[in-house]
Protein backbone atom coordinates (compact mmCIF):
# COMPACT_ATOMS: atom_id res chain seq x y z
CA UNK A 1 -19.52 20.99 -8.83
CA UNK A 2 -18.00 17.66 -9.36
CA UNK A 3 -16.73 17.47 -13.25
CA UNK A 4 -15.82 14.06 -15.01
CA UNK A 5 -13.76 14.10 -18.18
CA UNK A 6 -14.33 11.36 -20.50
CA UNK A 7 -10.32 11.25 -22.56
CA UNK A 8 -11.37 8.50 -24.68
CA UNK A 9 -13.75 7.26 -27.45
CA UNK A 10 -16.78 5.37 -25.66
CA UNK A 11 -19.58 5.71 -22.97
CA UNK A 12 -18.57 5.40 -19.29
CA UNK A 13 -21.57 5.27 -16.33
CA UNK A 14 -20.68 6.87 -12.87
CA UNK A 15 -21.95 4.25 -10.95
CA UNK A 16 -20.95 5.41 -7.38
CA UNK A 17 -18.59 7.88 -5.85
CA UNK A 18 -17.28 8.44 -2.13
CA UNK A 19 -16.62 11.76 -0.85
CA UNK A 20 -14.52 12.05 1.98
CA UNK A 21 -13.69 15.40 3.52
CA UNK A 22 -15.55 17.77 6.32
CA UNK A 23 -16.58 20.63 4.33
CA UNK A 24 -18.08 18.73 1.26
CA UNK A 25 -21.78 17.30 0.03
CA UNK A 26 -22.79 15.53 -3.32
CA UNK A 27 -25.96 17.29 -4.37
CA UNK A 28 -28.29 16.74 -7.34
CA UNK A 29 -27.93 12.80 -7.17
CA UNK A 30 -30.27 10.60 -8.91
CA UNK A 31 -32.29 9.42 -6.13
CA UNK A 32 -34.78 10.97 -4.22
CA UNK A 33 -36.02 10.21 -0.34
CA UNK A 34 -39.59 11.18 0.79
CA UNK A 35 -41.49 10.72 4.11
CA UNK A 36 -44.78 11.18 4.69
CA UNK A 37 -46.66 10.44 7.70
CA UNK A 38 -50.62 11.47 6.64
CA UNK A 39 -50.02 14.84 8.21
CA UNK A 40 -47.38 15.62 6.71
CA UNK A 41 -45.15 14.91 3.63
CA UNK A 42 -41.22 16.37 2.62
CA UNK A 43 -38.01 15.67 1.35
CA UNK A 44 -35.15 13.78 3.19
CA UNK A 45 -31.87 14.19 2.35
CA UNK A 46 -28.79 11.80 3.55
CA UNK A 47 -28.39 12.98 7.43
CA UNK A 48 -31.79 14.58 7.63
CA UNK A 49 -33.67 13.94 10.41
CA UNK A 50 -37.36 12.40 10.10
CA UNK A 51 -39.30 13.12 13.75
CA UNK A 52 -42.29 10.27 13.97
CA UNK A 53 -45.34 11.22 15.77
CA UNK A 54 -45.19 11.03 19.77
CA UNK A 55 -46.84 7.82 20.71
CA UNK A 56 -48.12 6.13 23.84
CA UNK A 57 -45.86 2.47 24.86
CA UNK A 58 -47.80 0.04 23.60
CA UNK A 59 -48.89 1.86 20.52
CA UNK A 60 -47.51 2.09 16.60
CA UNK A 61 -47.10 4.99 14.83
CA UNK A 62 -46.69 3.91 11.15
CA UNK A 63 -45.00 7.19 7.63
CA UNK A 64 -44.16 5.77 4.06
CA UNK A 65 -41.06 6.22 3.21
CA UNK A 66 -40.02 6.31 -0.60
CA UNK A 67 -37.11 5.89 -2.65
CA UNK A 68 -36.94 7.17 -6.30
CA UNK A 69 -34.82 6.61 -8.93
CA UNK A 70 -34.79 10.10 -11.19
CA UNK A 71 -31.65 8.90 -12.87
CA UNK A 72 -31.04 7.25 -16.17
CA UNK A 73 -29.28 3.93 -14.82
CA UNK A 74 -30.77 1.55 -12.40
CA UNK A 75 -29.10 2.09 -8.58
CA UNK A 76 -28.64 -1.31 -6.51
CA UNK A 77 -30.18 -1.70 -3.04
CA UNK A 78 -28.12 -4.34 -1.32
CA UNK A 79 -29.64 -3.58 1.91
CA UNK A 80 -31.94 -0.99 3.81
CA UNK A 81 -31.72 -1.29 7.99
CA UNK A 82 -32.19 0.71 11.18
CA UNK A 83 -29.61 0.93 13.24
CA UNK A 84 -30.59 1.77 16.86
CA UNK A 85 -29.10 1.42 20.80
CA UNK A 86 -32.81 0.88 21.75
CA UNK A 87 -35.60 -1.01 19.95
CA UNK A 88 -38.32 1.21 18.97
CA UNK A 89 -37.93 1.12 14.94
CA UNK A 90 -39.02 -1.17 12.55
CA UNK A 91 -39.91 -1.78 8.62
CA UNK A 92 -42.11 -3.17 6.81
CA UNK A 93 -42.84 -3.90 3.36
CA UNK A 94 -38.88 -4.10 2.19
CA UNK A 95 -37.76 -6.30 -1.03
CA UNK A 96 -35.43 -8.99 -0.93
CA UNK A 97 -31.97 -8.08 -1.41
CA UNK A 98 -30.03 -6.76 -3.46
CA UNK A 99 -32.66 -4.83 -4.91
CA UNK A 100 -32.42 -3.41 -8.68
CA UNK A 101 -34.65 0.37 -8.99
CA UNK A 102 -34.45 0.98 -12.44
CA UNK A 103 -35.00 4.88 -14.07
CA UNK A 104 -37.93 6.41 -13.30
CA UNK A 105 -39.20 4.01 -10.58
CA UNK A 106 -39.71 3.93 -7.10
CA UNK A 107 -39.22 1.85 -3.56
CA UNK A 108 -42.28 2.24 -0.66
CA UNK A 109 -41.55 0.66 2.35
CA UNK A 110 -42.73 1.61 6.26
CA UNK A 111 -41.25 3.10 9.31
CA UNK A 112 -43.17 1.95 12.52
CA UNK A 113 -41.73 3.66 15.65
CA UNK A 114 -43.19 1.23 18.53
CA UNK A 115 -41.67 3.00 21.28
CA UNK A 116 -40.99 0.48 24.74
CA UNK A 117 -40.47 3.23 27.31
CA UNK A 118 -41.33 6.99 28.01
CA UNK A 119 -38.35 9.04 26.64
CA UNK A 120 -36.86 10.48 22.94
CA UNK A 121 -35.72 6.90 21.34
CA UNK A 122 -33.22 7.53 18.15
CA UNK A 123 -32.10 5.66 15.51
CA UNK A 124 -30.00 5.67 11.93
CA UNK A 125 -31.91 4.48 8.76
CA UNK A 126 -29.00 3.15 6.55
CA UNK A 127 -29.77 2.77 2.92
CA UNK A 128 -27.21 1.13 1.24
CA UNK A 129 -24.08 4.01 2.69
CA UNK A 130 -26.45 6.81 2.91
CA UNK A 131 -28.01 7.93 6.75
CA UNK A 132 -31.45 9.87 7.54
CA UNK A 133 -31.71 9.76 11.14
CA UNK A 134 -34.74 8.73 12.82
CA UNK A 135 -36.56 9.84 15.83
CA UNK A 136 -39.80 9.50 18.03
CA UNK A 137 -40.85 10.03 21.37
CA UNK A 138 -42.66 6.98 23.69
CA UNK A 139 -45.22 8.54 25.71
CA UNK A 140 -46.93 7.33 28.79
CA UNK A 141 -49.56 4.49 27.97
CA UNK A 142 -53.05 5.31 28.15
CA UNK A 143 -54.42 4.09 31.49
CA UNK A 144 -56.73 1.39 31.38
CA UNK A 145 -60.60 2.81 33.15
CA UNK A 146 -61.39 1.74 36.47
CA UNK A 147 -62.30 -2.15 37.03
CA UNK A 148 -64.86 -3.32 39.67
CA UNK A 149 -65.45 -6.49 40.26
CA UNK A 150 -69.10 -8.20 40.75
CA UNK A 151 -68.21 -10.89 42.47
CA UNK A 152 -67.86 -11.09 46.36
CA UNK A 153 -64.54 -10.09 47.59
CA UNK A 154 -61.46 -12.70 47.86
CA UNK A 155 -60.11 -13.68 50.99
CA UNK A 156 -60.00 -15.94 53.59
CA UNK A 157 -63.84 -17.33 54.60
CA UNK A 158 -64.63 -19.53 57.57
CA UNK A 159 -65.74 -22.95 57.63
CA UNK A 160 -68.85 -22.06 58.65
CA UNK A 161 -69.24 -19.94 55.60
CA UNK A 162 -68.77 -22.39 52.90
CA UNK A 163 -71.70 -23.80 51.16
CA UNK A 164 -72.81 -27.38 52.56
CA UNK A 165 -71.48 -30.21 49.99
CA UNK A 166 -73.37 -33.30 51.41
């Protein structure tokens, strides 16, 4: 339970705190993360982990992600990125920066993962100091169906073989 004591006569606003230590979490803070992908839809909380559909290289696989403000004081965005060894991650649909979410509103923006090789591909979502973690898995690309060609095969043909051009 974190406890402020206001000593004097006027108002005071929390407008951000730091916790430092292993053992301890903030809980109950004014703003709210959701992910939803059409199949599915939850809660994130800071160092969650949100798992984006297995897709084929060469594909997208697009979730909304949402931020809320359930407070009573607007919270300031001054910058939402992915962080990530490999490229695979993107967003779309972001505000300029710093962004202002006043009470009671919310932030929709997209999470492609466009994977680039056949393996688990990881990343860090960073909202302002808060984490979720992101992850997806690059499958192998759908083969392309068999190709014939119409035309006579290539190679080498004899000068006796080409058309006459006089």
């Amino acid at each position: 339970m974190l406890r402020i004591r206001n000593e004097g006569n006027g108002e005071g606003q929390l407008r951000s705190a730091t916790l430092l230590g292993v053992a301890f979490q903030m809980t109950d803070l004014p703003i709210l993360f959701t992910y939803s992908d059409g199949a599915a839809t939850g809660r994130e909380e800071e160092g969650s982990v949100i798992t984006l559909s297995s897709t084929a290289v060469g594909q997208r696989a697009r979730g909304e992600f949402l931020i809320e403000n359930t407070g009573t004081v607007a919270v300031s965005l001054a910058s939402i990125a992915v962080v990530s060894v490999s490229q695979g991650f993107l967003l779309e649909g972001l505000p300029s920066f710093p962004f202002s979410l006043e009470p009671g509103r919310s932030l929709g923006f997209r999470i492609i993962f466009a994977p680039n090789n056949v393996a688990l591909t990881t990343a860090t979502l960073i909202l302002n100091t808060s984490t979720i973690g992101l992850a997806g898995t690059g499958l192998r690309p759908v083969p392309l169906a068999p190709y014939r060609s119409r035309t006579a095969p290539c190679g080498r043909r004899s000068k006796t073989a080409q058309p006459d051009s006089g």
